[in-house]
C-alpha atoms as a PDB file:
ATOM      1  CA  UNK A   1     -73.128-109.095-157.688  1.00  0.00           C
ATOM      2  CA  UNK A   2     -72.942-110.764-160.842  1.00  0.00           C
ATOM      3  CA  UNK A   3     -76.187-113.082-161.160  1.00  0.00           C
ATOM      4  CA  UNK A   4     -77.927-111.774-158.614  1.00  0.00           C
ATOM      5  CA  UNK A   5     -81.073-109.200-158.720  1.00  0.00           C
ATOM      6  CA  UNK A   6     -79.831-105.864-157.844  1.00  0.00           C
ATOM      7  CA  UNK A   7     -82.610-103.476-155.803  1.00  0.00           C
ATOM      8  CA  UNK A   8     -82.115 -99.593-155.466  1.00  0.00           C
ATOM      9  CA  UNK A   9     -83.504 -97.241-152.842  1.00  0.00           C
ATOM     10  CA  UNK A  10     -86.613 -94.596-155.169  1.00  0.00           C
ATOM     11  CA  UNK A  11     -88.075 -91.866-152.915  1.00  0.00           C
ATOM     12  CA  UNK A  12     -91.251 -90.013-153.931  1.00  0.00           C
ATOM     13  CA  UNK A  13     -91.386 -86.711-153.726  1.00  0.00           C
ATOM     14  CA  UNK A  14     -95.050 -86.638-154.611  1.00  0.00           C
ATOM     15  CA  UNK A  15     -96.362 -89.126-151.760  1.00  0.00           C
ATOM     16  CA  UNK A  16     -93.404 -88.886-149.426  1.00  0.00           C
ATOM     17  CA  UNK A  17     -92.858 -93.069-149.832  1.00  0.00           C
ATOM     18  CA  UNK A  18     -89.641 -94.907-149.899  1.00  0.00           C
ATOM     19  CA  UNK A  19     -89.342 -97.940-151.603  1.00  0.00           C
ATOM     20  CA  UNK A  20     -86.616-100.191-152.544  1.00  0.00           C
ATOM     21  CA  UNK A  21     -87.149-101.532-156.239  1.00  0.00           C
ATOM     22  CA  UNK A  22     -85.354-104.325-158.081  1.00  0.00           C
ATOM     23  CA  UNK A  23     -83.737-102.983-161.399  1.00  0.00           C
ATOM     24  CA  UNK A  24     -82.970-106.306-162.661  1.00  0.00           C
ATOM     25  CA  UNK A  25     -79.269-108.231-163.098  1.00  0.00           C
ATOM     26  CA  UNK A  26     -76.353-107.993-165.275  1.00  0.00           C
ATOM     27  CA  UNK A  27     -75.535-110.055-168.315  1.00  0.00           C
ATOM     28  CA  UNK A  28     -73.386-113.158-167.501  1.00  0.00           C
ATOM     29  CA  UNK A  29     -70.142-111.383-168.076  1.00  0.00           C
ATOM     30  CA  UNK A  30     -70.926-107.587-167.864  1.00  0.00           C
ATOM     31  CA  UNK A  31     -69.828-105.678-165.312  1.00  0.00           C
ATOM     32  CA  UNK A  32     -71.519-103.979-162.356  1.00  0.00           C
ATOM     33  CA  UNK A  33     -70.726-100.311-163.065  1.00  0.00           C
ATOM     34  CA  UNK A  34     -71.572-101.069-167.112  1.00  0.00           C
ATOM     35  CA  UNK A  35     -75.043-102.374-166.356  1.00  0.00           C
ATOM     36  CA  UNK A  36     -76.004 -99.474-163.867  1.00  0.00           C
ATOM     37  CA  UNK A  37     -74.049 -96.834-166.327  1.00  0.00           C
ATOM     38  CA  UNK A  38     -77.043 -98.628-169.332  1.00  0.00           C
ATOM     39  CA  UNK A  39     -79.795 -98.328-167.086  1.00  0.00           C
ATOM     40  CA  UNK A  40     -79.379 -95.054-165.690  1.00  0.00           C
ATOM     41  CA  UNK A  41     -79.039 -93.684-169.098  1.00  0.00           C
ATOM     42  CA  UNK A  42     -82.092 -96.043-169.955  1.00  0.00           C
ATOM     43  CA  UNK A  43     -84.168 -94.215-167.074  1.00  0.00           C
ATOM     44  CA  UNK A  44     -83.012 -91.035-168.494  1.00  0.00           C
ATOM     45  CA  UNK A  45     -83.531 -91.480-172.236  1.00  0.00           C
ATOM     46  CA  UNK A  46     -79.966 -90.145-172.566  1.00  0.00           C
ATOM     47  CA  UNK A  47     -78.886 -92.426-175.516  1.00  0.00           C
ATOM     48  CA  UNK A  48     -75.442 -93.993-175.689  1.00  0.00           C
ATOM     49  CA  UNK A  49     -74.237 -96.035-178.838  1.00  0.00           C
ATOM     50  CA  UNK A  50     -75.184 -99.270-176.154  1.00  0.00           C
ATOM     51  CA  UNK A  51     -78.149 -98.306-175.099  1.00  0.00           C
ATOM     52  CA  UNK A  52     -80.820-100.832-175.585  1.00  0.00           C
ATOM     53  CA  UNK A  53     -81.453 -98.964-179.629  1.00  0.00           C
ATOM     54  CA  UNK A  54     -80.214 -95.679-177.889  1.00  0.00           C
ATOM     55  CA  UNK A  55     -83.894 -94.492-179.457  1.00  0.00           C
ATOM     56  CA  UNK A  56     -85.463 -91.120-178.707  1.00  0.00           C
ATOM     57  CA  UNK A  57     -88.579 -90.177-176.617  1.00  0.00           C
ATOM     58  CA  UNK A  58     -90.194 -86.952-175.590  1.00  0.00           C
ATOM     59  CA  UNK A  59     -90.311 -88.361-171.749  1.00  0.00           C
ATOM     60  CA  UNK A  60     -88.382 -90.716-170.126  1.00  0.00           C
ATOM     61  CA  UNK A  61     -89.984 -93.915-168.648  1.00  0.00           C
ATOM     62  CA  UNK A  62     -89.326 -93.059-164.882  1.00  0.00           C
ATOM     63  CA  UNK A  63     -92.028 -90.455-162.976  1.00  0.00           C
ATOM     64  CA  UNK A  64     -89.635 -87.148-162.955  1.00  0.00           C
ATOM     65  CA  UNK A  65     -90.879 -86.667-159.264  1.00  0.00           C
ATOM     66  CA  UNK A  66     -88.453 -89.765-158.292  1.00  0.00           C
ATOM     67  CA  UNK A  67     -85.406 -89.571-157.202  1.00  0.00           C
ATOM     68  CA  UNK A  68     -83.442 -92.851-157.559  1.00  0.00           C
ATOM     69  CA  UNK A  69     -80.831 -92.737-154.873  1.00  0.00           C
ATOM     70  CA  UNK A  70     -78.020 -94.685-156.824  1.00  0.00           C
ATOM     71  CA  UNK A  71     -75.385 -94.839-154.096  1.00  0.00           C
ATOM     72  CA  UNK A  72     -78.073 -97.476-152.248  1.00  0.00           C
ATOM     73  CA  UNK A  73     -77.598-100.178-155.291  1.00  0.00           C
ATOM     74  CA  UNK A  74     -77.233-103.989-153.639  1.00  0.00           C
ATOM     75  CA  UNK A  75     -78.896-107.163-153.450  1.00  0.00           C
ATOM     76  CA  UNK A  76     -80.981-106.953-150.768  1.00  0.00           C
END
């Protein structure tokens, strides 16, 4: 899974939908579990010294009613 888009399985708990979203591709190089680890944290607003600034915000960018279901990560 290196170059290749990588989709994850998001379930709304407000409108009962399911969809499966792309969440983008590692760098050339980084590792699988790395990128996710970045993101999730991204998602979260839970800075870590490699997070993308590791800034601070009141709210984090994803809807809090969504749950992301992480062990569903794959290309397709």
């Amino acid at each position: 899974m290196g170059a290749v888009p990588v989709k994850v399985d998001v379930h709304c708990r407000k409108c009962g939908q399911d969809k499966r979203l792309d969440i983008g591709k590692p760098a050339p190089g980084q590792q699988l579990q790395d990128y996710l680890k970045l993101l999730h944290d991204r998602l979260l607003h839970r800075p870590s010294f490699e997070c993308f600034g590791g800034h601070f915000e009141l709210r984090p960018p994803m809807p809090e009613f969504w749950d992301v279901r992480w062990d569903s990560v794959g290309e397709d």
